[in-house]
Protein backbone atom coordinates (compact mmCIF):
# COMPACT_ATOMS: atom_id res chain seq x y z
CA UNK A 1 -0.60 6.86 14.85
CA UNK A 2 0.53 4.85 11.93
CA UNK A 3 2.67 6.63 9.56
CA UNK A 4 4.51 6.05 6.13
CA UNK A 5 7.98 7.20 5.54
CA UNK A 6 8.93 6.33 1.96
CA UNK A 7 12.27 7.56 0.25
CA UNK A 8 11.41 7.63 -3.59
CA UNK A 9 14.23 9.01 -5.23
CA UNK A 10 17.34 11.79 -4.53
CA UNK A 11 17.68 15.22 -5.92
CA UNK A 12 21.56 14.65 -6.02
CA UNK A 13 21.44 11.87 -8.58
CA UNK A 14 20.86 13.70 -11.94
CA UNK A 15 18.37 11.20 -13.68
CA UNK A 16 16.38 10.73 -10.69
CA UNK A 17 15.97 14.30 -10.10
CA UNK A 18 14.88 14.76 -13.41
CA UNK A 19 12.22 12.28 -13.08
CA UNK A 20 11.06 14.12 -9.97
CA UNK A 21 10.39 17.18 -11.83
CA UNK A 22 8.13 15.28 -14.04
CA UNK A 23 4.25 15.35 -12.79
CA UNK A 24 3.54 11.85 -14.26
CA UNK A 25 6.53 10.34 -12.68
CA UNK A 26 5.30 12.24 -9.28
CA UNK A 27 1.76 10.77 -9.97
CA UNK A 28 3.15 6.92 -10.49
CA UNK A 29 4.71 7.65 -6.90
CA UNK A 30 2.01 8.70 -5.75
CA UNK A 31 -0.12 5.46 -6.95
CA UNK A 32 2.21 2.81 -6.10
CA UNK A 33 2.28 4.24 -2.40
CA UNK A 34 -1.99 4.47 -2.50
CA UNK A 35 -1.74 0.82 -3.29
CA UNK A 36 0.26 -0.36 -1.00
CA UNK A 37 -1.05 1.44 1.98
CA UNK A 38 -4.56 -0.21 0.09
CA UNK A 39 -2.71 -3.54 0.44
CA UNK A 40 -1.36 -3.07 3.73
CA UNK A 41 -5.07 -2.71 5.11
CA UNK A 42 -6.57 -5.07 2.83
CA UNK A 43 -4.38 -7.34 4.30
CA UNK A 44 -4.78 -6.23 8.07
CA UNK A 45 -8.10 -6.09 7.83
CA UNK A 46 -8.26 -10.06 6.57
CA UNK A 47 -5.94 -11.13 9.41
CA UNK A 48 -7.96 -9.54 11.87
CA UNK A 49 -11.37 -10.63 10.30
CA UNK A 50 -9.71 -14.11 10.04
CA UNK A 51 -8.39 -14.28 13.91
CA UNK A 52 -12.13 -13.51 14.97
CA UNK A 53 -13.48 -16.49 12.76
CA UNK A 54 -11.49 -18.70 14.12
CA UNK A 55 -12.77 -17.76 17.81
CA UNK A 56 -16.18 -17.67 16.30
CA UNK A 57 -17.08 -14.58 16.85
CA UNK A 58 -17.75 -14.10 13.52
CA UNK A 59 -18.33 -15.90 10.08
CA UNK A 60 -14.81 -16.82 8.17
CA UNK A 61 -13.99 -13.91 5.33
CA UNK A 62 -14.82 -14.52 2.02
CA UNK A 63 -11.37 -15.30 0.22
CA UNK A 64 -10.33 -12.32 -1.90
CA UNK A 65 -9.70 -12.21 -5.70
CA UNK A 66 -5.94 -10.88 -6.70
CA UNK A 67 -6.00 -7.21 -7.23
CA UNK A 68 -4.00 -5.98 -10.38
């Protein structure tokens, strides 16, 4: 089972803990992990779809545009 364990920030330094408390700040966490697990698959699923090409089994990937 793949997991994610990510250490954002720590309650006992003061600014960071006051960031925490902050829903936007908590949301901005939130995104940047959604789009790196997003990239992390992206980016699986490429190398994956890319090792099958080159046995043949399927047609090569289209190449993908950068994501911003």
């Amino acid at each position: 089972m793949p997991s994610v364990l990510a250490e954002i920030a720590f309650v006992s330094h003061r600014e960071e803990e006051k960031l925490l408390r902050t829903s936007a700040y908590r949301e901005a966490i939130a995104e940047g992990l959604l789009q790196g697990v997003r990239r992390y698959l992206d980016d699986l699923h490429a190398g994956k779809a890319q090792a099958l090409a080159a046995d043949g089994v399927i047609e090569p990937p289209p190449r993908r545009t950068a994501r911003r």
